[in-house]
PDB file of N, CA and C in Angstrom:
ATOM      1  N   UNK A   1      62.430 142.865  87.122  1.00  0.00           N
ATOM      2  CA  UNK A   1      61.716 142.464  88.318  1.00  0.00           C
ATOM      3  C   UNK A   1      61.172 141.041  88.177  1.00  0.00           C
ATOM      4  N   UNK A   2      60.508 141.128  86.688  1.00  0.00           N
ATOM      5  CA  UNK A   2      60.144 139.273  86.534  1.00  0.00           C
ATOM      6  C   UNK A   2      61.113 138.477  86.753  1.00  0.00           C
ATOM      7  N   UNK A   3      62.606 138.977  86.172  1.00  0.00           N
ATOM      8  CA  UNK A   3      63.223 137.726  86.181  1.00  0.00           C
ATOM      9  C   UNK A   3      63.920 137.089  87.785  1.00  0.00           C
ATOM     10  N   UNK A   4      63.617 138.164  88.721  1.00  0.00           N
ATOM     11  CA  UNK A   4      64.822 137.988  89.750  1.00  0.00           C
ATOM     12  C   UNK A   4      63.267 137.238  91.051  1.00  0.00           C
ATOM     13  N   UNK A   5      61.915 137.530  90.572  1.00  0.00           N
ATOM     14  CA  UNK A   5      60.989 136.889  90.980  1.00  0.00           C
ATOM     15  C   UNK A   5      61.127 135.624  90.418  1.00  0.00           C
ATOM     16  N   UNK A   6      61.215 135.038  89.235  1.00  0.00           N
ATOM     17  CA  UNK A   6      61.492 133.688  88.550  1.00  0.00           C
ATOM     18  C   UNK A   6      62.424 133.030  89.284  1.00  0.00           C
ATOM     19  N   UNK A   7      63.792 133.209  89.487  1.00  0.00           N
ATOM     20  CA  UNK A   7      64.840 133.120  90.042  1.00  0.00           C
ATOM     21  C   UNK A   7      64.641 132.558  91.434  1.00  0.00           C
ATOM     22  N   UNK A   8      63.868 133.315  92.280  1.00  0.00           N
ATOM     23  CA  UNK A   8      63.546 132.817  93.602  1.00  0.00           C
ATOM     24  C   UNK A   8      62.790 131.592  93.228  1.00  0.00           C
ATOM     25  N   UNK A   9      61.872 131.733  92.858  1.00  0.00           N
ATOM     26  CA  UNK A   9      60.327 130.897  92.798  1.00  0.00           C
ATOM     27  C   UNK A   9      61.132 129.431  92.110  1.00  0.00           C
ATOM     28  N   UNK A  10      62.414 129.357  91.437  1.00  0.00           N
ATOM     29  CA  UNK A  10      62.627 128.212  90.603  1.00  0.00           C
ATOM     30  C   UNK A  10      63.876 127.636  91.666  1.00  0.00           C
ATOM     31  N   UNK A  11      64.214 128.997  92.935  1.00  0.00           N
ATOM     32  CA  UNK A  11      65.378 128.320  93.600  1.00  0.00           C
ATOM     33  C   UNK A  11      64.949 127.814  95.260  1.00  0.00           C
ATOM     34  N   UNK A  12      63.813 127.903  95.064  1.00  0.00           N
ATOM     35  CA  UNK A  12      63.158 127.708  96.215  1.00  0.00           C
ATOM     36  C   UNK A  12      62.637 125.842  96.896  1.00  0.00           C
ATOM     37  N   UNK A  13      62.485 125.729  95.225  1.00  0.00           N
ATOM     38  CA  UNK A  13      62.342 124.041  95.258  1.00  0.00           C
ATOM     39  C   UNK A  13      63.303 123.497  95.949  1.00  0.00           C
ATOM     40  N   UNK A  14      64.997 123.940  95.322  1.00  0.00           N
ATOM     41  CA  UNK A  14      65.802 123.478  95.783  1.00  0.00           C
ATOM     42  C   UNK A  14      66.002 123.523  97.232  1.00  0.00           C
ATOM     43  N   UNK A  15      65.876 124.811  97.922  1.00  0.00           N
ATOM     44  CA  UNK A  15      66.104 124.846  99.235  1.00  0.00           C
ATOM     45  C   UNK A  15      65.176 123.868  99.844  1.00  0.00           C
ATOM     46  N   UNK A  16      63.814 123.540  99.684  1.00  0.00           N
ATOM     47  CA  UNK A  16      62.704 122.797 100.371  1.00  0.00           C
ATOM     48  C   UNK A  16      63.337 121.808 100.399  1.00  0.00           C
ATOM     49  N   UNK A  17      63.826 121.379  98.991  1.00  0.00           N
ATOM     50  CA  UNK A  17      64.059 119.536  99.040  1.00  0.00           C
ATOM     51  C   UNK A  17      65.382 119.651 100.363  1.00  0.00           C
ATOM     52  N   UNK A  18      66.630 120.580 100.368  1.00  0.00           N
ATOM     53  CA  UNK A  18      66.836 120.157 101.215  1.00  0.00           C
ATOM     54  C   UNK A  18      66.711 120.713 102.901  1.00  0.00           C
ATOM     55  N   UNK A  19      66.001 121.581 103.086  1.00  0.00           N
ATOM     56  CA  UNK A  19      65.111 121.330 104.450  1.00  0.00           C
ATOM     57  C   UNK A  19      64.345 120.205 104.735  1.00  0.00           C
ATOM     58  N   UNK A  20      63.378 119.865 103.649  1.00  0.00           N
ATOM     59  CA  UNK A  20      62.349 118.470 104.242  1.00  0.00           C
ATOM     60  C   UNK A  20      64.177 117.510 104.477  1.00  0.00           C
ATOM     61  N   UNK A  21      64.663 117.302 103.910  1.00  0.00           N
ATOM     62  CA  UNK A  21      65.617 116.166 103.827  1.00  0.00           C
ATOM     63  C   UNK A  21      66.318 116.305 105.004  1.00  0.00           C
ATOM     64  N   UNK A  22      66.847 117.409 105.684  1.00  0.00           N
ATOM     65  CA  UNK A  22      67.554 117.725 106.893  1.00  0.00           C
ATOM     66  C   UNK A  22      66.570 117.624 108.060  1.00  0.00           C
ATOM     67  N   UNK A  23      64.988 117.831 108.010  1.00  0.00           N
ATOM     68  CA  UNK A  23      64.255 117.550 109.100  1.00  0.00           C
ATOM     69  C   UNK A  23      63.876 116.220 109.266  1.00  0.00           C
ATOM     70  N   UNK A  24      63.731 115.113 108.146  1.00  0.00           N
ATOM     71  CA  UNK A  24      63.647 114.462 108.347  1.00  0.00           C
ATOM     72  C   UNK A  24      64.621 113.145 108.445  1.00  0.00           C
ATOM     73  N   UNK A  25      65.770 113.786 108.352  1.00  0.00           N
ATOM     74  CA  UNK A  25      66.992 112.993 109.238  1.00  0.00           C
ATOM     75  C   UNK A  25      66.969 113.493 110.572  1.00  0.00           C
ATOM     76  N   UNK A  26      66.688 114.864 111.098  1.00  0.00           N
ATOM     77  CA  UNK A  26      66.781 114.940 112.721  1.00  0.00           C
ATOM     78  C   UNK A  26      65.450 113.926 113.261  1.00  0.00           C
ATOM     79  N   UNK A  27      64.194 113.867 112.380  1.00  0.00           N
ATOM     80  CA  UNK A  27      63.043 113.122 112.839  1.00  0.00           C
ATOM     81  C   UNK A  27      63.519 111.818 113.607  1.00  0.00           C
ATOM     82  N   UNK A  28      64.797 111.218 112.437  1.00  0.00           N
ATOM     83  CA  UNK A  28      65.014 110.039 112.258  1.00  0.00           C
ATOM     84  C   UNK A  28      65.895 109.765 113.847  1.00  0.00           C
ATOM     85  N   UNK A  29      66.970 110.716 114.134  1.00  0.00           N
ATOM     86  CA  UNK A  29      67.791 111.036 114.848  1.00  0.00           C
ATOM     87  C   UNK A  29      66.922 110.883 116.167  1.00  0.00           C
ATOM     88  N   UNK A  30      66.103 111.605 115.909  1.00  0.00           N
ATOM     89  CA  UNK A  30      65.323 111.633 117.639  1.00  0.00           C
ATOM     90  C   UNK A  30      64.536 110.864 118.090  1.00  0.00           C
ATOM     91  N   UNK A  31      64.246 109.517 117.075  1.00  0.00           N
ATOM     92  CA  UNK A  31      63.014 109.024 117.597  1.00  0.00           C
ATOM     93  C   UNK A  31      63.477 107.816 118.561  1.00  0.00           C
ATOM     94  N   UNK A  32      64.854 107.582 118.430  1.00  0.00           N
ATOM     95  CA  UNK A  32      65.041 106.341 119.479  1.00  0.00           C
ATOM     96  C   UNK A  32      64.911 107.440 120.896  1.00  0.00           C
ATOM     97  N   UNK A  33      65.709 108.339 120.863  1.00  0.00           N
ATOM     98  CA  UNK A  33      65.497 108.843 122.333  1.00  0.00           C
ATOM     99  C   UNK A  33      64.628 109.319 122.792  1.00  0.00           C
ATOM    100  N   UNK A  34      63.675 109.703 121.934  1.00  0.00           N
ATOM    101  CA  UNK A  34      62.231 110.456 122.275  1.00  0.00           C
ATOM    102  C   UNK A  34      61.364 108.994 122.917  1.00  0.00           C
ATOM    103  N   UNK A  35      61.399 107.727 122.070  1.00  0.00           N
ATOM    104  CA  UNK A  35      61.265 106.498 122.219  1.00  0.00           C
ATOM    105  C   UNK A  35      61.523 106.264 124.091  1.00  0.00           C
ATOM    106  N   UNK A  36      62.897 106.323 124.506  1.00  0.00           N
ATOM    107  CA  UNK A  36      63.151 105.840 125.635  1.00  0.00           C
ATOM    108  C   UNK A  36      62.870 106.869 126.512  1.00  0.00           C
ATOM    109  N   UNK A  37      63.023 107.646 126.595  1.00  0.00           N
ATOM    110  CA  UNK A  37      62.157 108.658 127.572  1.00  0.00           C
ATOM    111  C   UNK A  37      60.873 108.518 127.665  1.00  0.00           C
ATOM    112  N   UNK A  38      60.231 108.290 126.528  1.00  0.00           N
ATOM    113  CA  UNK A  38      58.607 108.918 127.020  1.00  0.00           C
ATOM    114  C   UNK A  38      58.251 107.120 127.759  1.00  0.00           C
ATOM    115  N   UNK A  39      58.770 106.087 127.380  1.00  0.00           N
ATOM    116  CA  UNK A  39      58.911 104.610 128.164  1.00  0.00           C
ATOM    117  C   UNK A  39      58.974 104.977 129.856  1.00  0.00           C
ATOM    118  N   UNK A  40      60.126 105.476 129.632  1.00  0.00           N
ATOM    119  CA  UNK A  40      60.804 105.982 131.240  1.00  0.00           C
ATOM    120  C   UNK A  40      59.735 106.892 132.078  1.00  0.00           C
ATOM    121  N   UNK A  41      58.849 107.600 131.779  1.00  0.00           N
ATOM    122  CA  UNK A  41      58.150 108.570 132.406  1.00  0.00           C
ATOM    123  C   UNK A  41      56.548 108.032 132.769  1.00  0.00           C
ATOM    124  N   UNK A  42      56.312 108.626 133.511  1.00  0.00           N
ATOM    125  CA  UNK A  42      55.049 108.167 134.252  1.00  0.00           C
ATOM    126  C   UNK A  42      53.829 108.483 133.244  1.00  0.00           C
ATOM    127  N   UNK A  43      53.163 107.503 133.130  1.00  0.00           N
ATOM    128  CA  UNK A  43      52.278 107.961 132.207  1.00  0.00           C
ATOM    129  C   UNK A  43      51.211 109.107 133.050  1.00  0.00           C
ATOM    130  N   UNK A  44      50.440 109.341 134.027  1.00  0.00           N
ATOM    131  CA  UNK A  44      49.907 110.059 133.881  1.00  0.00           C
ATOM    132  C   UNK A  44      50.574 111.558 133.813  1.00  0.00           C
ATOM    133  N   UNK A  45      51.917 111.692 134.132  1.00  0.00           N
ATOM    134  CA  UNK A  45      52.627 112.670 133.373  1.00  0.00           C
ATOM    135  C   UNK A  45      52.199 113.198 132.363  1.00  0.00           C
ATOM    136  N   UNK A  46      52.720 112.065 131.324  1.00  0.00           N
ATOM    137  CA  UNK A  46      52.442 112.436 129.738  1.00  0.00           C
ATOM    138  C   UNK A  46      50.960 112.758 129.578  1.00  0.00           C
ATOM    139  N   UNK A  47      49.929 112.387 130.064  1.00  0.00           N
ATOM    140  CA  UNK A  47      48.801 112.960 129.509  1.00  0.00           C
ATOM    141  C   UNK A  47      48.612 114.399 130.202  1.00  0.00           C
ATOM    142  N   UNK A  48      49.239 114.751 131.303  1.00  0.00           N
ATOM    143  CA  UNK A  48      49.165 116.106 131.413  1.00  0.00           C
ATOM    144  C   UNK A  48      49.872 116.757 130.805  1.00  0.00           C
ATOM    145  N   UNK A  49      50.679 116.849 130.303  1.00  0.00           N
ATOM    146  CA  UNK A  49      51.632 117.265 129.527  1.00  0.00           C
ATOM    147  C   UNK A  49      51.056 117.151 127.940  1.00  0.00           C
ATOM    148  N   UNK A  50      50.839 116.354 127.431  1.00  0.00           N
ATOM    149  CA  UNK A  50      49.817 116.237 126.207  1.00  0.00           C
ATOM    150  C   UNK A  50      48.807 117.552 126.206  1.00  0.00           C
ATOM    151  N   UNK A  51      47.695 117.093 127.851  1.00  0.00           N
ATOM    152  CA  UNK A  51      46.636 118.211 127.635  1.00  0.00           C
ATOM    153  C   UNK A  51      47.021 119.613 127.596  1.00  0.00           C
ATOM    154  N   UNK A  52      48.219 120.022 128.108  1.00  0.00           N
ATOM    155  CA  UNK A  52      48.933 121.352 128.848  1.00  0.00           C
ATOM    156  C   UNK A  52      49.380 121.853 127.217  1.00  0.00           C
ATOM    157  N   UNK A  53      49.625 121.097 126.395  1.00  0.00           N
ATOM    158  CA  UNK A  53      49.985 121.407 125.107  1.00  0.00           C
ATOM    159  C   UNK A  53      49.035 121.673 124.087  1.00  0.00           C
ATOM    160  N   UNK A  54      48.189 121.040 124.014  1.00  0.00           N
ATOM    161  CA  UNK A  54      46.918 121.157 123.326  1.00  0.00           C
ATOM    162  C   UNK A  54      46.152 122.271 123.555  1.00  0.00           C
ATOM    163  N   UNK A  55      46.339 122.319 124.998  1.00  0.00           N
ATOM    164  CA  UNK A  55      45.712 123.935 125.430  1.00  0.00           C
ATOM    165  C   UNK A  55      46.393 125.300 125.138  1.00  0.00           C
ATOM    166  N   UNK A  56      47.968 124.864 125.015  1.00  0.00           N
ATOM    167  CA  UNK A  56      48.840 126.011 124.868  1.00  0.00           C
ATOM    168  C   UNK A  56      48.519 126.538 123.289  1.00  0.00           C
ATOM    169  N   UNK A  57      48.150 125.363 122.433  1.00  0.00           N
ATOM    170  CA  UNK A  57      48.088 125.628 120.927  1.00  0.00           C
ATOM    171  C   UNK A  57      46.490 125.988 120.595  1.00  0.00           C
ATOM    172  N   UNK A  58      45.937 125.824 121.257  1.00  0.00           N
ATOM    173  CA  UNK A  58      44.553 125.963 121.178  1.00  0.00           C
ATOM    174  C   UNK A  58      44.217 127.695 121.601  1.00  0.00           C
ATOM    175  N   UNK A  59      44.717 128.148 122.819  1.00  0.00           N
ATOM    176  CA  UNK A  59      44.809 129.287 123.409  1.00  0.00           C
ATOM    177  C   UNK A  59      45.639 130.048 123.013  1.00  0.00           C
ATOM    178  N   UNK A  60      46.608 129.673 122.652  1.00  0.00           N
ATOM    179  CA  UNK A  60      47.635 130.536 122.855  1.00  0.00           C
ATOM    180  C   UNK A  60      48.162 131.948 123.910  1.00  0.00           C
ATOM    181  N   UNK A  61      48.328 132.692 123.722  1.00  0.00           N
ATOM    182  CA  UNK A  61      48.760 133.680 125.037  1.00  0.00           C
ATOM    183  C   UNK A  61      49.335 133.032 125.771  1.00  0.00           C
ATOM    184  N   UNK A  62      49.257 133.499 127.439  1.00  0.00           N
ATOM    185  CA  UNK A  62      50.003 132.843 128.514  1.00  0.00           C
ATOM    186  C   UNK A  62      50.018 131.662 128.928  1.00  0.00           C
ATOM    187  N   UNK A  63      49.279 130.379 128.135  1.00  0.00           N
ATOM    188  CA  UNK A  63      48.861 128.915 128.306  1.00  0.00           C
ATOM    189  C   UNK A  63      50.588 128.927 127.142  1.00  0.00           C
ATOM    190  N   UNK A  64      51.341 129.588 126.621  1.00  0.00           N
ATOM    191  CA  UNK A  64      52.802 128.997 126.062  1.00  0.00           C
ATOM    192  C   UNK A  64      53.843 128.735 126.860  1.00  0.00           C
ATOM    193  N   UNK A  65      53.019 129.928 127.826  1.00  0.00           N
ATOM    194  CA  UNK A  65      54.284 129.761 129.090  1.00  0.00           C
ATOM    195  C   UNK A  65      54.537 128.205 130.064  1.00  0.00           C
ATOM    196  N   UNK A  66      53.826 127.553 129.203  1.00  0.00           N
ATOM    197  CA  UNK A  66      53.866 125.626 129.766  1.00  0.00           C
ATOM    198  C   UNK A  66      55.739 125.215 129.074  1.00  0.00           C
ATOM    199  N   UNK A  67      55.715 126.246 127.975  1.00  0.00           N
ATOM    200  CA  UNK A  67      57.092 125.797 127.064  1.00  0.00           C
ATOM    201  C   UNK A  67      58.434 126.574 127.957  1.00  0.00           C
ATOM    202  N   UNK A  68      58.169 127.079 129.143  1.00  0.00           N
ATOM    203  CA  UNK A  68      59.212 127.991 129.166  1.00  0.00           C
ATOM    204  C   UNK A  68      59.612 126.921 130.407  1.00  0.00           C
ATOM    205  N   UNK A  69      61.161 126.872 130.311  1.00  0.00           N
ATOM    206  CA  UNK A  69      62.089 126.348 131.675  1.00  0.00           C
ATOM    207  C   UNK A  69      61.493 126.336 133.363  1.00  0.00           C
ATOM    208  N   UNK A  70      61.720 125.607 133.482  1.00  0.00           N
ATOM    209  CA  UNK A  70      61.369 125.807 135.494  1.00  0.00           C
ATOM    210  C   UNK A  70      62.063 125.380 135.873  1.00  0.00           C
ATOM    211  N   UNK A  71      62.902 126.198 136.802  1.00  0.00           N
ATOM    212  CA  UNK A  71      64.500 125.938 137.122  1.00  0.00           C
ATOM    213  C   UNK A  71      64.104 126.531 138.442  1.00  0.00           C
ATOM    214  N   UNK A  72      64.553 125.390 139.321  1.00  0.00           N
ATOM    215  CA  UNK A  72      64.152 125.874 141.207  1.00  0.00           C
ATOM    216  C   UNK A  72      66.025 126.100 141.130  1.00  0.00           C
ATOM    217  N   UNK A  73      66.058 127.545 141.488  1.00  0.00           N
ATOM    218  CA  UNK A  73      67.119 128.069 141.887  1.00  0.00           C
ATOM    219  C   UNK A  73      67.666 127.588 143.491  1.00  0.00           C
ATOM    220  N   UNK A  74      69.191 127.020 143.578  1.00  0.00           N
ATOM    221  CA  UNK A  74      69.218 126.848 144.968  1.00  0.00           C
ATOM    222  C   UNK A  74      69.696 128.347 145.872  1.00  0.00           C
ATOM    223  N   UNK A  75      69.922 128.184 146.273  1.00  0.00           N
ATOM    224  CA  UNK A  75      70.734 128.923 147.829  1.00  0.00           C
ATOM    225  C   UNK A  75      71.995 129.729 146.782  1.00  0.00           C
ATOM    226  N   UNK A  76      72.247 130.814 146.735  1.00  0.00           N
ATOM    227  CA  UNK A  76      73.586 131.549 146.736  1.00  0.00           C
ATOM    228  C   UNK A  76      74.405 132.039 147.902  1.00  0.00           C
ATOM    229  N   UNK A  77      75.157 131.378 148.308  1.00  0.00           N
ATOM    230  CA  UNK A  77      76.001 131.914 149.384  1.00  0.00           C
ATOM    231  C   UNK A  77      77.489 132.411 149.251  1.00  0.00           C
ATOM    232  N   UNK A  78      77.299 133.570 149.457  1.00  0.00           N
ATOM    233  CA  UNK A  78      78.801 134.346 148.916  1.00  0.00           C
ATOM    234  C   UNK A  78      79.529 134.846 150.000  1.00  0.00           C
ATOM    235  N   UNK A  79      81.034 134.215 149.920  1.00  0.00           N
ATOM    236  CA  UNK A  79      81.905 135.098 151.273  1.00  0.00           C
ATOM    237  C   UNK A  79      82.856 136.362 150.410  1.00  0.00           C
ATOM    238  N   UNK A  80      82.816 137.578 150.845  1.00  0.00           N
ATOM    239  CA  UNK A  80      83.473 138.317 150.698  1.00  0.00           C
ATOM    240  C   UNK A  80      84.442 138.683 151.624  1.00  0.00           C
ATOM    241  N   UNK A  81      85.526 138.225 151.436  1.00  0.00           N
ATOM    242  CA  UNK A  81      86.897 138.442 152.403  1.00  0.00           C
ATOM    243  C   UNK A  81      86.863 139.916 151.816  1.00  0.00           C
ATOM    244  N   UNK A  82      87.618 140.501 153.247  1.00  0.00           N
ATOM    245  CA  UNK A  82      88.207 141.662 153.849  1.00  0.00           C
ATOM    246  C   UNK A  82      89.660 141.393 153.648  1.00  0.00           C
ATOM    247  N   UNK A  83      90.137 142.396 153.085  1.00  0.00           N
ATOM    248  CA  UNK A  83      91.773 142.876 152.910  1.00  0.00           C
ATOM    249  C   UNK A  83      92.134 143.828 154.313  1.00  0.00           C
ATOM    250  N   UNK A  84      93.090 143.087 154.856  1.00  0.00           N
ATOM    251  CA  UNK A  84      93.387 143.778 155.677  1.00  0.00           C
ATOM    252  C   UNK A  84      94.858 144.096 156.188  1.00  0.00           C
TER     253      UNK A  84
END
């Protein structure tokens, strides 16, 4: 049991080094576009959006639901032809 606990605990370093190393190439990856968007957007946007987040992490419960999609569905209009 010690040894297969050792085993983890000595193979675990390895995995970290390369997670930190893979997150911080996506860091690297995202910051020009994170860069030109948040330029592009209205600032008093972003500070609602800032506060809406702060509150979501602060509260938690239904203040997460700020993270979930809002998708205005249009019109479905369906023809069903008749065989005749």
């Amino acid at each position: 049991m010690r040894d297969s606990n050792w085993k983890k605990m000595v193979g675990i370093v390895k995995t970290l080094i390369k997670k930190h190393a893979r997150a911080a190439k996506g860091v690297k990856d995202t910051k020009l576009p994170y860069d030109e968007l948040t330029r592009s957007l209205d600032d008093n946007k972003i500070i609602m959006w800032e506060r809406d987040e702060k509150l979501a992490m602060e509260k938690r419960g239904e203040y997460l639901d700020v993270y979930q999609l809002k998708i205005d569905k249009g019109k479905v209009i369906c023809y069903f032809m008749k065989k005749t």
